[in-house]
N, C-alpha and C. Protein backbone atom coordinates (compact mmCIF):
# COMPACT_ATOMS: atom_id res chain seq x y z
N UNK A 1 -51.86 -57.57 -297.08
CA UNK A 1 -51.13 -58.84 -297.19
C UNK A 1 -50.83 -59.38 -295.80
N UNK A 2 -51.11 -60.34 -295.74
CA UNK A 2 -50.69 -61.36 -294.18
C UNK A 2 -50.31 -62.18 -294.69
N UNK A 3 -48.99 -63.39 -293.79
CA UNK A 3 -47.75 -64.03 -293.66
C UNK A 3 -48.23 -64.70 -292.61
N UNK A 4 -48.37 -65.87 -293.09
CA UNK A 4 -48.71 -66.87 -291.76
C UNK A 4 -47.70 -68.28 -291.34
N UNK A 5 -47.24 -68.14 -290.39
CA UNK A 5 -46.20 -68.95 -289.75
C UNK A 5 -46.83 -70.22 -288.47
N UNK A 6 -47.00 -71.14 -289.13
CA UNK A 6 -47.79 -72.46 -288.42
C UNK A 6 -46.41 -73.01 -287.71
N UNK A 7 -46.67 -73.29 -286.37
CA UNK A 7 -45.94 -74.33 -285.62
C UNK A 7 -46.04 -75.30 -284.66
N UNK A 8 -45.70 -75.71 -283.67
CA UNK A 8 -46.03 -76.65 -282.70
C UNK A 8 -46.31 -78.61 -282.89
N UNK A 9 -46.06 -78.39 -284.35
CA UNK A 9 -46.61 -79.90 -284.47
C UNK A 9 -45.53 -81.03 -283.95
N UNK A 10 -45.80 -82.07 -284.10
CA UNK A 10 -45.00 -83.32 -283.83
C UNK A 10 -45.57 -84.95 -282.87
N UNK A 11 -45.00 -85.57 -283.21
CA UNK A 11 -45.58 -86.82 -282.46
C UNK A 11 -45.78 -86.89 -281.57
N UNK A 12 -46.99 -87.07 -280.66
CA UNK A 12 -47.54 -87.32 -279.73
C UNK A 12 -48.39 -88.71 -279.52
N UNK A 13 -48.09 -89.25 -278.37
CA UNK A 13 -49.42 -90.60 -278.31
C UNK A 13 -50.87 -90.08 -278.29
N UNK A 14 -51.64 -91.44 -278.49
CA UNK A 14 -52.91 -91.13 -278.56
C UNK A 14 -53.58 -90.52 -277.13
N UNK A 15 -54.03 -89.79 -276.94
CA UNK A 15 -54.75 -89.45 -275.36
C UNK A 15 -53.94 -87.91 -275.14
N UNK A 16 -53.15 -87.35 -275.98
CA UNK A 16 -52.02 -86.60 -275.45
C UNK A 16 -52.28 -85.38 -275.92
N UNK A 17 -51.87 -84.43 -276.06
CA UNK A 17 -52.32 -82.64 -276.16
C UNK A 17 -51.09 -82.24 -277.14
N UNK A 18 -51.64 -81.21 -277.99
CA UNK A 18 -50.46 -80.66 -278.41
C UNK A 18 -50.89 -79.06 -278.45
N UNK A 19 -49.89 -77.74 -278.35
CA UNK A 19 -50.82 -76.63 -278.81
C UNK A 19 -49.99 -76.31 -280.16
N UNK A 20 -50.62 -75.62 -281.31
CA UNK A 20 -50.59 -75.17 -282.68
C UNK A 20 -50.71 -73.64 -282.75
N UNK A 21 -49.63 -73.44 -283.21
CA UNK A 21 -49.79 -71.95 -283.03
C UNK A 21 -49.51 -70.99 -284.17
N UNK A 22 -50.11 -70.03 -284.42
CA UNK A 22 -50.02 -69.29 -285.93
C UNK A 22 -49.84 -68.01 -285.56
N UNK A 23 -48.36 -67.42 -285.82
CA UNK A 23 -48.04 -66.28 -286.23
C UNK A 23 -48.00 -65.31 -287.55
N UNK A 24 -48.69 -64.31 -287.32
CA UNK A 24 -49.02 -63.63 -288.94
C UNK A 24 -48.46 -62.61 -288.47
N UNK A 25 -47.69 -61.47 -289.31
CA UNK A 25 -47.55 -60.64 -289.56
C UNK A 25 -48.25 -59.12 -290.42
N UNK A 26 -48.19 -58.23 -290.11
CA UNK A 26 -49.27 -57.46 -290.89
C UNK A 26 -50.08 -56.81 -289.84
N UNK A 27 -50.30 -55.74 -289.41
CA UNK A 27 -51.16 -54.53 -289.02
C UNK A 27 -52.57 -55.32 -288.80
N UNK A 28 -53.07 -55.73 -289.83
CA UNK A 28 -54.12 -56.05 -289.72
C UNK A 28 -55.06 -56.96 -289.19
N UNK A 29 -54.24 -58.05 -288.61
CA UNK A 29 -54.32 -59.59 -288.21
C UNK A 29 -55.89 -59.39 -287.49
N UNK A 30 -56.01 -58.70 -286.83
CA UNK A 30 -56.90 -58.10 -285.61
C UNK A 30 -58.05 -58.20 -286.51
N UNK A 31 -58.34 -57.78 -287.64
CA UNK A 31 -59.51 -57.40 -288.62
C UNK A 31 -59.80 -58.66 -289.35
N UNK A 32 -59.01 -60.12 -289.35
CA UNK A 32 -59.00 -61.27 -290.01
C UNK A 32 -59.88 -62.43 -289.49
N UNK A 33 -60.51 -63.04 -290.11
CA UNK A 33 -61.03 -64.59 -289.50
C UNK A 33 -60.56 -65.47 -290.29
N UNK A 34 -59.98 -66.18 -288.92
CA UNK A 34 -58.86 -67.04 -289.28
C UNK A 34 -59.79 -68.06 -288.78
N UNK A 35 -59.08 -69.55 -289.21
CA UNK A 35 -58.84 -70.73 -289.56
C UNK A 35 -58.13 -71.99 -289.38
N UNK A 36 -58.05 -73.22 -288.66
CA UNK A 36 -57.50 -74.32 -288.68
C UNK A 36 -57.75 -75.00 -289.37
N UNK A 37 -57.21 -75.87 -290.85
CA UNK A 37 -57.49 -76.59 -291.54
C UNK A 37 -56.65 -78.07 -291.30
N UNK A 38 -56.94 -78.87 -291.85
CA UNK A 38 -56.31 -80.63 -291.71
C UNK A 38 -56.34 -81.07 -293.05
N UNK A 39 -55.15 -81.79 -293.20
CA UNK A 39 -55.52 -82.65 -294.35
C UNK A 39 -54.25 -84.05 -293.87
N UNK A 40 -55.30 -85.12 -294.38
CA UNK A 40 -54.80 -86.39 -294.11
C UNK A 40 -54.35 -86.75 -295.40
N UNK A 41 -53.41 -87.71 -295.45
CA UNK A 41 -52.85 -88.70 -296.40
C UNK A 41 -54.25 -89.28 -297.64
N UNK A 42 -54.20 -88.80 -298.29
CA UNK A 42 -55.50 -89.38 -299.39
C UNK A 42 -56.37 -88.75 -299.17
N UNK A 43 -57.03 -87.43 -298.18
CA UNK A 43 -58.04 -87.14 -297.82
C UNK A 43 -58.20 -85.50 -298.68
N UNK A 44 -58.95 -85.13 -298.86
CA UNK A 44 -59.45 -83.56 -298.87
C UNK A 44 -59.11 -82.87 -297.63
N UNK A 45 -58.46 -81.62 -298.10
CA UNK A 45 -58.33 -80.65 -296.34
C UNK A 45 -60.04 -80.07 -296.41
N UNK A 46 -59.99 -80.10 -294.92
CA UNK A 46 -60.78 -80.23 -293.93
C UNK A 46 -60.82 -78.52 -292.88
N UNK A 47 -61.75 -78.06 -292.84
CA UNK A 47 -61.79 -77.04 -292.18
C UNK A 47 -62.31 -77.75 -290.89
N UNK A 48 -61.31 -77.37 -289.60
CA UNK A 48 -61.72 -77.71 -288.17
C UNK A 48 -61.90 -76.85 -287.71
N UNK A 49 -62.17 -75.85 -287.52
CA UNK A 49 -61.80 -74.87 -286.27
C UNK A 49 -61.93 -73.19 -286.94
N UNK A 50 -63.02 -72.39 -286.41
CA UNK A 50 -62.29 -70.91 -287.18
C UNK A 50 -62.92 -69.98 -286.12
N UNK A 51 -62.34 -68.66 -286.24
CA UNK A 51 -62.88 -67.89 -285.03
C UNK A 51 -62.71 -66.42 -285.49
N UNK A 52 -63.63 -65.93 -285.10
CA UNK A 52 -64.17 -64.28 -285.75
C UNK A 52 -62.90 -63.09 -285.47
N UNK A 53 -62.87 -62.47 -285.92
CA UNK A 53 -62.08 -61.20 -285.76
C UNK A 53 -61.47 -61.18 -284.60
N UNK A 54 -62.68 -60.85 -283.63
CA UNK A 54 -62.91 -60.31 -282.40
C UNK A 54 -62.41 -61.38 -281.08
N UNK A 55 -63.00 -62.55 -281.89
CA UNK A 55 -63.02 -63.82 -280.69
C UNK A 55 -64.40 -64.44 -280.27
N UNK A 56 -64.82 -63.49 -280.45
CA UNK A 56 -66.32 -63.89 -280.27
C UNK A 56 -67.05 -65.07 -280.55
N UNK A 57 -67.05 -65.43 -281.64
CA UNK A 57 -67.85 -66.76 -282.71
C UNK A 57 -66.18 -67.52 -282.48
N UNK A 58 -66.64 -69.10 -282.50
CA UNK A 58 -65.97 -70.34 -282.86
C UNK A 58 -67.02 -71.09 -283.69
N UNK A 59 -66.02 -71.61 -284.07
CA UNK A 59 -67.17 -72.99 -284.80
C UNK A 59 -65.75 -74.32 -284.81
N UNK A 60 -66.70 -75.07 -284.60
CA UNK A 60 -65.67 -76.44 -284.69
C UNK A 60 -65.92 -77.79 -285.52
N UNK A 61 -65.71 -78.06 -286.11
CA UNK A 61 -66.26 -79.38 -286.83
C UNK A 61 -66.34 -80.21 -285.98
N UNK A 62 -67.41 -81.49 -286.46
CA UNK A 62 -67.97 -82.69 -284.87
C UNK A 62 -66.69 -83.68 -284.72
N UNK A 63 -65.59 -83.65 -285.75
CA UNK A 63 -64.93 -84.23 -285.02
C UNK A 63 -63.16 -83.92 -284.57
N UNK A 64 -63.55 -82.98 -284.02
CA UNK A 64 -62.64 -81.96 -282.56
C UNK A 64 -63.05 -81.48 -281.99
N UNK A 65 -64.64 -80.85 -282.11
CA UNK A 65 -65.72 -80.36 -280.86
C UNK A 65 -65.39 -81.31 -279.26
N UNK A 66 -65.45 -80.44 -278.93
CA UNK A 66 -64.74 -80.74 -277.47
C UNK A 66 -63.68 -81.27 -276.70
N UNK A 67 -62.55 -81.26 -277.77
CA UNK A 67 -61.20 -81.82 -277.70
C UNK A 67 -60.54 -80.60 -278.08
N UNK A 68 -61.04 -79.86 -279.30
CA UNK A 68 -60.02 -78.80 -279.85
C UNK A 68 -60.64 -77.61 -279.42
N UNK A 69 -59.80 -76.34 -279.06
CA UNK A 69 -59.79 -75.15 -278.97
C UNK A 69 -59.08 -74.25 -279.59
N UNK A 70 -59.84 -73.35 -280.75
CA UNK A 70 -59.53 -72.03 -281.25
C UNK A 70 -59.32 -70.75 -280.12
N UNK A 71 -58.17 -70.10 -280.33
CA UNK A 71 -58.02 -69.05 -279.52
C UNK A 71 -56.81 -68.22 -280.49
N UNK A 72 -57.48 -66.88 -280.06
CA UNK A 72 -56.66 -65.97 -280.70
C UNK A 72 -56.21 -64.95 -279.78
N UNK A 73 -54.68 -63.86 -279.96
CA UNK A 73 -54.43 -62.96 -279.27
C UNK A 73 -54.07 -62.02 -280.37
N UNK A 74 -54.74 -60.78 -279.93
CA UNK A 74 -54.34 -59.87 -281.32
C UNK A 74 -53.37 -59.19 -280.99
N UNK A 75 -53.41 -58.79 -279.84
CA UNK A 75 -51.73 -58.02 -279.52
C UNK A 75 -50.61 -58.78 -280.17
N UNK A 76 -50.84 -60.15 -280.13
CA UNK A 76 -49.38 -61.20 -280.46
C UNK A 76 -49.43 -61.61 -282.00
N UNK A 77 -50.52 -60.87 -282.27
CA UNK A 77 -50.91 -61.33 -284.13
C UNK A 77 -50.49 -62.92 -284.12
N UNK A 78 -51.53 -63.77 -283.12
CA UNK A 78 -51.52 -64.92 -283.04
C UNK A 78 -52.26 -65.55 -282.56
N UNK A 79 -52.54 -66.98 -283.43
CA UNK A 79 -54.13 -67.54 -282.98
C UNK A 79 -53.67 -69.32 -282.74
N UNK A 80 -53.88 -69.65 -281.90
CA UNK A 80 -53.42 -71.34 -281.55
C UNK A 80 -54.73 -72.08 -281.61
N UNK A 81 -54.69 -73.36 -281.64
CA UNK A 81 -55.15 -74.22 -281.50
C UNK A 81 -54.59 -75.30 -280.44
N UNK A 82 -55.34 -75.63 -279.41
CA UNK A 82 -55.10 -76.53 -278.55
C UNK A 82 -55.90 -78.09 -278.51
N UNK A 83 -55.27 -78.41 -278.65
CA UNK A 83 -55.68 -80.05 -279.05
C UNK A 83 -55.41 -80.99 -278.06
N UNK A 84 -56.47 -81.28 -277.31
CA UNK A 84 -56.80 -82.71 -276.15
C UNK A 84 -57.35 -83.69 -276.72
N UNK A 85 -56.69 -84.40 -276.18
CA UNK A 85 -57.58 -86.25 -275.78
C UNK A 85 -57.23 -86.78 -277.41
N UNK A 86 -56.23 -86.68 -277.98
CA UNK A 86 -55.76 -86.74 -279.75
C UNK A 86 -55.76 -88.32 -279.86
N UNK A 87 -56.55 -88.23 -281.20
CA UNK A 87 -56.46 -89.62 -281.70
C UNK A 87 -55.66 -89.93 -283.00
N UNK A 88 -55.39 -91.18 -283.04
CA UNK A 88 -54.58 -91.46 -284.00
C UNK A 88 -55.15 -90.87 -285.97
N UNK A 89 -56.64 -90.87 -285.54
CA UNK A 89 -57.67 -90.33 -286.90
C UNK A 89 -57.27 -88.54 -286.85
N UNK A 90 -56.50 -88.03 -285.82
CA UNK A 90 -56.08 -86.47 -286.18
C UNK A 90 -55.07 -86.75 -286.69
N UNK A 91 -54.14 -87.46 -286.93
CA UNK A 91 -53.11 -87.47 -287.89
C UNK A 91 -53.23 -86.34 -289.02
N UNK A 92 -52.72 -85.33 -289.63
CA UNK A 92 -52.36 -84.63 -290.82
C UNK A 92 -51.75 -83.23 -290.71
N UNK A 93 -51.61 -82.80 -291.69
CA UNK A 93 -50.91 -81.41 -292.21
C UNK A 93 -51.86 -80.74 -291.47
N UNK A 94 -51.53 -79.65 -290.24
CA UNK A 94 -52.51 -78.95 -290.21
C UNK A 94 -52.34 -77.10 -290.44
N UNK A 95 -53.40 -76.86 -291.19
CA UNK A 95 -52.62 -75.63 -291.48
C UNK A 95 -53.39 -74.23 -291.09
N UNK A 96 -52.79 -73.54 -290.94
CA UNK A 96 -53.67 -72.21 -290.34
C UNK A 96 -54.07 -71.21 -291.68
N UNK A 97 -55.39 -70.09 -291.44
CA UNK A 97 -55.45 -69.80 -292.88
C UNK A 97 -56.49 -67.98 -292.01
N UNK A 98 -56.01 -67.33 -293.11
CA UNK A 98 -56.71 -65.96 -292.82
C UNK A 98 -57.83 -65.14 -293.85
N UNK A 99 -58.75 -64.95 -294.05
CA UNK A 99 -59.49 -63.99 -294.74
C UNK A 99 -60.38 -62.95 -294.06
N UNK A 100 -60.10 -61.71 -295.02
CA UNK A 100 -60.31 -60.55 -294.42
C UNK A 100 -61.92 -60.47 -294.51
N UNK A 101 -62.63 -61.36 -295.12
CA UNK A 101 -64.00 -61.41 -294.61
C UNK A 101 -64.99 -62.57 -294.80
N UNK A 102 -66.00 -63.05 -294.33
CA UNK A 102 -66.80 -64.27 -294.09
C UNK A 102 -67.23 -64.71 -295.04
N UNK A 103 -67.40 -63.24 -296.02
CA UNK A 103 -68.14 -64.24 -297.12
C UNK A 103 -67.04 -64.44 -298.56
N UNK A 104 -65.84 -64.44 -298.20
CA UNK A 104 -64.75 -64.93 -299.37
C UNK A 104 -64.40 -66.22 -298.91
N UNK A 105 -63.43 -66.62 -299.81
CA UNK A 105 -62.66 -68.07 -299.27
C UNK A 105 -61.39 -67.40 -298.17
N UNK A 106 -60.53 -68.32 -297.80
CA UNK A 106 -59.43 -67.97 -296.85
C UNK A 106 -58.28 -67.97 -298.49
N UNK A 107 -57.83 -66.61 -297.66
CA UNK A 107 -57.06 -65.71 -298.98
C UNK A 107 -55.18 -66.11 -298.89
N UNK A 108 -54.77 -66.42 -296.89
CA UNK A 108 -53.97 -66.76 -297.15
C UNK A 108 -53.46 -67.86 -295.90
N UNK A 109 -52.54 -68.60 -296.27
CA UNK A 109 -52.26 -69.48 -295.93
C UNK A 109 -51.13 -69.95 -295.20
N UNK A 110 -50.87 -70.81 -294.14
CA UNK A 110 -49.22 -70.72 -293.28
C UNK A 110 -48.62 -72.09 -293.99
N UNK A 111 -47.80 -72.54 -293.81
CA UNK A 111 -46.92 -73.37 -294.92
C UNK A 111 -47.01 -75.27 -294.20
N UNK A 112 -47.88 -74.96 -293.10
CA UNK A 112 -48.57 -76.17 -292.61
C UNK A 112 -47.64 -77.12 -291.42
N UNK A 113 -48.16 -77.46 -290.72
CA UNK A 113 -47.32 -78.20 -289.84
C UNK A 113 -47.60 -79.38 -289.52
N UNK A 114 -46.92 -80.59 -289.32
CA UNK A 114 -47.52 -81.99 -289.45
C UNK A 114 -47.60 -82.78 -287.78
N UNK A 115 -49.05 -82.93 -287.49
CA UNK A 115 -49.31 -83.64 -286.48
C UNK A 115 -49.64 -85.57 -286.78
N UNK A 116 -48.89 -85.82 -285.60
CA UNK A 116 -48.61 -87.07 -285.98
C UNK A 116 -48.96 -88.16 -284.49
N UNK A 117 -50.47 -88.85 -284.56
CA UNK A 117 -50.30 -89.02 -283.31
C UNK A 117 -50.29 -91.09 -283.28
N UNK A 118 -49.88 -91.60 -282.28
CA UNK A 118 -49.39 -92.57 -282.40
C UNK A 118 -50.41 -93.70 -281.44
N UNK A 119 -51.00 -94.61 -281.78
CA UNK A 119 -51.67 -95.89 -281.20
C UNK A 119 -50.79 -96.35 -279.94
């Protein structure tokens, strides 16, 4: 079982950085591939961002590729997301998510934090 604790969000202008950060609890965090998800106002959530166990593999969807960064620390059973150059289209819930392997869905989920960026 992992406990995931999303934070860092809040209003920022457009052009501006925020970092997102996910604390899990549980022994195991280290053995997990985790996840940044989005969801906008009317939209479907959105997988942005996920990164392997280890650290090794990222993947990013094309639109936060080269603005957003997945990073994880396993000592801190914690994985952030850093977000540059933010546009008003990142607006949403963004939420962090863990599964204990690649080929399931993400099993569990942090309670979401709302980025809000401003024109």
């Amino acid at each position: 079982q992992v406990q995931l604790v999303a934070s860092g969000g809040g209003l920022v202008q457009a052009g501006g950085s925020l970092r997102l950060s996910c604390a899990a609890s549980g022994r195991t965090f280290s053995t997990y591939d985790m996840g940044w998800f989005r969801q906008a106002p009317g939209k479907e959530r959105e997988l942005i961002a996920r990164i392997s166990w280890g650290g090794s593999y990222t993947y990013y969807a094309d639109s936060v590729k080269g603005r957003f960064t997945i990073s994880r620390d396993n000592a801190k059973n914690t994985v952030y997301l850093q977000m540059n150059s933010l546009k008003p289209e990142d607006t949403a819930v963004y939420y962090c998510a863990a599964r204990s392997s690649i080929v399931t869905t993400y099993e569990y989920w942090g309670q979401g934090t709302q980025v809000t960026v401003s024109s």
